[in-house]
N, C-alpha and C. Protein backbone atom coordinates (compact mmCIF):
# COMPACT_ATOMS: atom_id res chain seq x y z
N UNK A 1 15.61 14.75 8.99
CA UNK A 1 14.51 15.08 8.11
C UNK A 1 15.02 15.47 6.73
N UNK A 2 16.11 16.07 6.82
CA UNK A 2 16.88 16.38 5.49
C UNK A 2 17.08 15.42 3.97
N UNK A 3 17.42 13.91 4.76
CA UNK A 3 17.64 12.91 4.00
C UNK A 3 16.00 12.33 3.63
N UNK A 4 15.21 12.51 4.54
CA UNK A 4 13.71 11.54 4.27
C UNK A 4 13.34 13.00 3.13
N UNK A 5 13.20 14.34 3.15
CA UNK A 5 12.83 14.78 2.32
C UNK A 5 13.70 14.99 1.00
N UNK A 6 15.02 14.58 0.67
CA UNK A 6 15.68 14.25 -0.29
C UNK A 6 15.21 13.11 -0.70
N UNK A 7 14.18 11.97 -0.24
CA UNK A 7 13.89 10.75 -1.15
C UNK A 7 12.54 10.70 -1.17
N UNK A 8 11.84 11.13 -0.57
CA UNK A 8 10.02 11.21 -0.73
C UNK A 8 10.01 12.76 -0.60
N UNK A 9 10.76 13.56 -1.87
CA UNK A 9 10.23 14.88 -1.21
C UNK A 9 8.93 15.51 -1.81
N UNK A 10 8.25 14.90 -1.34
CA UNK A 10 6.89 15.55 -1.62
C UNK A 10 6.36 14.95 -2.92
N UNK A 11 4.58 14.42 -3.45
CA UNK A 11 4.36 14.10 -4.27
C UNK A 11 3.93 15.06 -5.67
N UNK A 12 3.44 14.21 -6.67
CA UNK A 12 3.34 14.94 -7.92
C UNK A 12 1.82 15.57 -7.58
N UNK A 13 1.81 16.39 -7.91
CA UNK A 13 0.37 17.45 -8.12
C UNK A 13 -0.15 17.95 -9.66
N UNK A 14 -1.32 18.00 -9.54
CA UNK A 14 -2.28 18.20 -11.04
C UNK A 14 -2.01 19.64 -11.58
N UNK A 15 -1.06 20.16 -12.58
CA UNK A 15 -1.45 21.11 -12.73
C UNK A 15 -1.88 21.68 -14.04
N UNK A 16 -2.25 20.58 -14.98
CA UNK A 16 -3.18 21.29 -15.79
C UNK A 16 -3.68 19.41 -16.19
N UNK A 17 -5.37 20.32 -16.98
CA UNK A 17 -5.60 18.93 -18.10
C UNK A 17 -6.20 19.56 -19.13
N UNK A 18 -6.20 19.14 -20.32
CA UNK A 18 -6.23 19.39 -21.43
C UNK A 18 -6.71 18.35 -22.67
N UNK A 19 -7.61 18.88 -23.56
CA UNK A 19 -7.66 17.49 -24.93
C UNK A 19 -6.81 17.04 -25.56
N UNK A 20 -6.44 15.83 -25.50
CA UNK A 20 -5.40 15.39 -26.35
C UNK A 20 -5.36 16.17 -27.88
N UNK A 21 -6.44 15.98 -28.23
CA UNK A 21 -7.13 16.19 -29.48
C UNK A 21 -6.58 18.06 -29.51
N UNK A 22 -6.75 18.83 -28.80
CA UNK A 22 -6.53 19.96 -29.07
C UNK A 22 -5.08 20.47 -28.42
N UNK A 23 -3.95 19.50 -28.01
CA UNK A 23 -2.67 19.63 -28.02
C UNK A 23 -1.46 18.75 -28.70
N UNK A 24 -2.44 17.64 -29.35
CA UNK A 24 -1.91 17.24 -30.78
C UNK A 24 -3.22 16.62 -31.46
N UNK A 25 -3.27 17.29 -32.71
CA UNK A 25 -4.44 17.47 -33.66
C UNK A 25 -3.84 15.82 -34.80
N UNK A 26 -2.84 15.89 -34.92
CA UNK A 26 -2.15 15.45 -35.37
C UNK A 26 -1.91 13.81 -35.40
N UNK A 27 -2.37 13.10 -34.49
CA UNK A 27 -2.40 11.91 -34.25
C UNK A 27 -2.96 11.28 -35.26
N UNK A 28 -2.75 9.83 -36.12
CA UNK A 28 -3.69 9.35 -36.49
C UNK A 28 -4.28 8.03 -36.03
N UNK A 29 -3.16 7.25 -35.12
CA UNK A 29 -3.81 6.34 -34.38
C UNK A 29 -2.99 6.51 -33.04
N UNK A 30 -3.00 5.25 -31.68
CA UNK A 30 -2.45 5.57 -30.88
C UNK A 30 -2.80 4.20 -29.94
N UNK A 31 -1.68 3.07 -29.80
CA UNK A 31 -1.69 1.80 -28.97
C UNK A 31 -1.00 1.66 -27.43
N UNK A 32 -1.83 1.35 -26.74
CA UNK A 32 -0.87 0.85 -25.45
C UNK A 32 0.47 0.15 -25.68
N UNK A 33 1.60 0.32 -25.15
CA UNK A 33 2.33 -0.32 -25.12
C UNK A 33 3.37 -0.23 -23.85
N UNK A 34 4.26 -1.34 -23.75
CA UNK A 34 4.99 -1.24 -22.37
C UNK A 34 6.18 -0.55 -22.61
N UNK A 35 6.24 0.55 -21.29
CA UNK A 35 7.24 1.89 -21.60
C UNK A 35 8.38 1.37 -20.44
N UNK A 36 9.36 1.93 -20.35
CA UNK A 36 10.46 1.90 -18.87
C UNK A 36 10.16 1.98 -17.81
N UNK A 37 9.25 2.81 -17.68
CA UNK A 37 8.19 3.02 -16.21
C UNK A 37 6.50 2.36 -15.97
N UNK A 38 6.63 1.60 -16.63
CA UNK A 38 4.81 1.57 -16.68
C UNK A 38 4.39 1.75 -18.02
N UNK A 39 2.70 1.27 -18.30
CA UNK A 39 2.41 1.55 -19.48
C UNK A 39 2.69 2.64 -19.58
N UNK A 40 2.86 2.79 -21.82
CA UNK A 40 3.22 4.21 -22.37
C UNK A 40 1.77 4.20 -23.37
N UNK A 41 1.40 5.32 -24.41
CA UNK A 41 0.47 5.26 -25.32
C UNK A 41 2.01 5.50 -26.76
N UNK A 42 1.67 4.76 -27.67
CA UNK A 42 2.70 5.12 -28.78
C UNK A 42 1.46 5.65 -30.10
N UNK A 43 1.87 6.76 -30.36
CA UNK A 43 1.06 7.58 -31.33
C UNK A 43 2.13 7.24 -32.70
N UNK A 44 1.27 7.44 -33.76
CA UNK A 44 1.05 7.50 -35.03
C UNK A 44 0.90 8.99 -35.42
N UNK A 45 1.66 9.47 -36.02
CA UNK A 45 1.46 10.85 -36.47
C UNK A 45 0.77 11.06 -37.89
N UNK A 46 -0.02 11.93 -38.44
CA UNK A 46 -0.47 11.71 -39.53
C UNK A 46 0.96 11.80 -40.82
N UNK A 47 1.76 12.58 -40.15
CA UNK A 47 3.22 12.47 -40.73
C UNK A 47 4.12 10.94 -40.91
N UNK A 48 3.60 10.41 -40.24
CA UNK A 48 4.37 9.26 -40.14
C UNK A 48 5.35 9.01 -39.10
N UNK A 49 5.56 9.89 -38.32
CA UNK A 49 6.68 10.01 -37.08
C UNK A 49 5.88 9.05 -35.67
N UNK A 50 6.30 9.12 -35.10
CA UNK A 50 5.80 8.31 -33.72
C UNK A 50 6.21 9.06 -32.67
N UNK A 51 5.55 8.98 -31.80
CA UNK A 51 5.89 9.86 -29.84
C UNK A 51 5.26 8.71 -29.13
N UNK A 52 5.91 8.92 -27.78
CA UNK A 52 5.31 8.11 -26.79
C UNK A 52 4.76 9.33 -25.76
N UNK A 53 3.73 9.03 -24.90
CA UNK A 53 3.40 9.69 -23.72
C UNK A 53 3.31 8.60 -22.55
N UNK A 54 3.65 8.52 -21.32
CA UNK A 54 3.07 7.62 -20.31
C UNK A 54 1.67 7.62 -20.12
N UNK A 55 1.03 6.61 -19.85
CA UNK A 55 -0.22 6.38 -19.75
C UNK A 55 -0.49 6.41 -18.01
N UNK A 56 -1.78 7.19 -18.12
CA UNK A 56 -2.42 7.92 -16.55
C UNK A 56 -1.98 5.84 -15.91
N UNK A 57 -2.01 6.11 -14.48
CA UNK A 57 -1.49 4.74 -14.00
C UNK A 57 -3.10 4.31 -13.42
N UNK A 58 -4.24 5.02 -13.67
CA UNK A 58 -5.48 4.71 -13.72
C UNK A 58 -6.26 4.03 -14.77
N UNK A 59 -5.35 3.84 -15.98
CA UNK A 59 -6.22 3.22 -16.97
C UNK A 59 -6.19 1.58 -16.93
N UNK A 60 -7.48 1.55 -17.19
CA UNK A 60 -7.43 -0.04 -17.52
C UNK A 60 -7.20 -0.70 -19.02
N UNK A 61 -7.18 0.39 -19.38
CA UNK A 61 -6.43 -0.32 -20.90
C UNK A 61 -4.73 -1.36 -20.82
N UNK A 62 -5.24 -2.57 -21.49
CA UNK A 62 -4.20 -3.97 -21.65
C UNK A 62 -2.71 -2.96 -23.17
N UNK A 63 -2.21 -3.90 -22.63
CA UNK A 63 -0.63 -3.62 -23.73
C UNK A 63 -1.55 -4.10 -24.95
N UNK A 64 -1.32 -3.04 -26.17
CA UNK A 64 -1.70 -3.66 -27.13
C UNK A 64 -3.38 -2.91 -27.54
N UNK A 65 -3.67 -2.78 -26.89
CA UNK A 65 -4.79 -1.99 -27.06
C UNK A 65 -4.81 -0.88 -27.85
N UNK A 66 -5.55 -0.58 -28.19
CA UNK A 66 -5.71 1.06 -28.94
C UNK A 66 -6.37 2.17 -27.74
N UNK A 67 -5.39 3.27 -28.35
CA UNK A 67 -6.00 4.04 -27.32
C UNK A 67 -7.18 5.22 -28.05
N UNK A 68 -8.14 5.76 -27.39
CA UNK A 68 -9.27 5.88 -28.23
C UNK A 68 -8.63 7.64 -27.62
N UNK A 69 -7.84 8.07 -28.59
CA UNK A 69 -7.63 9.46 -29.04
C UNK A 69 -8.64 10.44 -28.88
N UNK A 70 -9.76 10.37 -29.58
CA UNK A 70 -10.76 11.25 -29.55
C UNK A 70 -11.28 11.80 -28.03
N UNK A 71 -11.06 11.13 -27.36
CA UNK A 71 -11.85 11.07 -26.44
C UNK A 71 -10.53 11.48 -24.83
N UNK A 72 -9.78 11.54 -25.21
CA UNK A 72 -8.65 11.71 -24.12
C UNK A 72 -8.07 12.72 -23.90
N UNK A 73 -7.71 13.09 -22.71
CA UNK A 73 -7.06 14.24 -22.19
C UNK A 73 -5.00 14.12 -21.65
N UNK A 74 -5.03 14.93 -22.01
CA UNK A 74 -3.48 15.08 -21.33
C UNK A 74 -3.12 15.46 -20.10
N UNK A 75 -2.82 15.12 -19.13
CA UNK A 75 -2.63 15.50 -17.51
C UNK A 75 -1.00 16.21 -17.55
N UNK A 76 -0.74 17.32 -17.17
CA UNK A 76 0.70 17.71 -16.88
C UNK A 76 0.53 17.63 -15.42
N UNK A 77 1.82 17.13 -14.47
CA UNK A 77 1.73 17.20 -13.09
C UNK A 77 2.82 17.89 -13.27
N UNK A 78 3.28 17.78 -11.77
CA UNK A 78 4.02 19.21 -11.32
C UNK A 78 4.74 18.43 -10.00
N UNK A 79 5.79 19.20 -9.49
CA UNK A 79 6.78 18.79 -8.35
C UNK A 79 7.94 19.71 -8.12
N UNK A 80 7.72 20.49 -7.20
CA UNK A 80 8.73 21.28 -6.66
C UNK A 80 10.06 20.94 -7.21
N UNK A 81 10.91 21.18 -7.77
CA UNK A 81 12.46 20.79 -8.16
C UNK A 81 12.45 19.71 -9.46
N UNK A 82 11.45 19.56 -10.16
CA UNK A 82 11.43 18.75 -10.90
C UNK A 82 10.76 19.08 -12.50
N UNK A 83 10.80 18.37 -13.62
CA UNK A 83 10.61 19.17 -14.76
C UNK A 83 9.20 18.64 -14.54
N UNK A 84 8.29 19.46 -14.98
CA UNK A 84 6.93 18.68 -15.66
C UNK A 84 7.06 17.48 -16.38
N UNK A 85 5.63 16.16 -15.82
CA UNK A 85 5.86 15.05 -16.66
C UNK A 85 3.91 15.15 -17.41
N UNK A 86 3.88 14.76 -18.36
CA UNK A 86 2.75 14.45 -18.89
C UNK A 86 2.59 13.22 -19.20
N UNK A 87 1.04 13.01 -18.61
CA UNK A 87 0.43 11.63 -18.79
C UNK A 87 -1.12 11.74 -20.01
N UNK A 88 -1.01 11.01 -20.35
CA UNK A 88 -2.71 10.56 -21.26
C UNK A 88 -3.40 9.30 -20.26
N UNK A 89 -4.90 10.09 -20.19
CA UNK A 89 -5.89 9.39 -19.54
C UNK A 89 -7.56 9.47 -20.58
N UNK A 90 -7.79 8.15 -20.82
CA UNK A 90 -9.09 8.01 -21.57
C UNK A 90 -10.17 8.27 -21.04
């Protein structure tokens, strides 16, 4: 059991959600695009800088798309032994 819970040890859990909009104000646009793991969202800063976030694996938004900022939340999950990952979901 040692080794099966060293490789499926346990899944990711919800532990917060939040407005995009009110944990970066800052965005000025924001497109689907393809990340290392799965779709990513690539933001536009009103600065001019860029971030990526992974995109929730529920969206139906295509590569290339815009992602509609206003309206989206940030998901942090959670996992025993593991750092927090954050996702964006429209």
């Amino acid at each position: 059991m040692g080794l099966f819970a060293k490789l499926y040890g346990g899944s990711w859990s919800l532990k917060s959600t939040e407005k995009l909009s009110a944990v970066e104000p800052n965005i000025k646009s924001a497109v689907v695009t393809e990340g290392k793991f799965g779709k990513q969202v690539c933001c536009t800063m009103v600065s001019g800088e860029t971030g990526y976030v992974s995109l929730s694996r529920d969206s139906k938004l295509e590569i290339g798309e815009e992602f509609p900022v206003a309206n989206a939340s940030v998901q942090t999950l959670t996992k025993s032994g593991e750092a927090d990952i954050l996702r964006v979901i429209e």
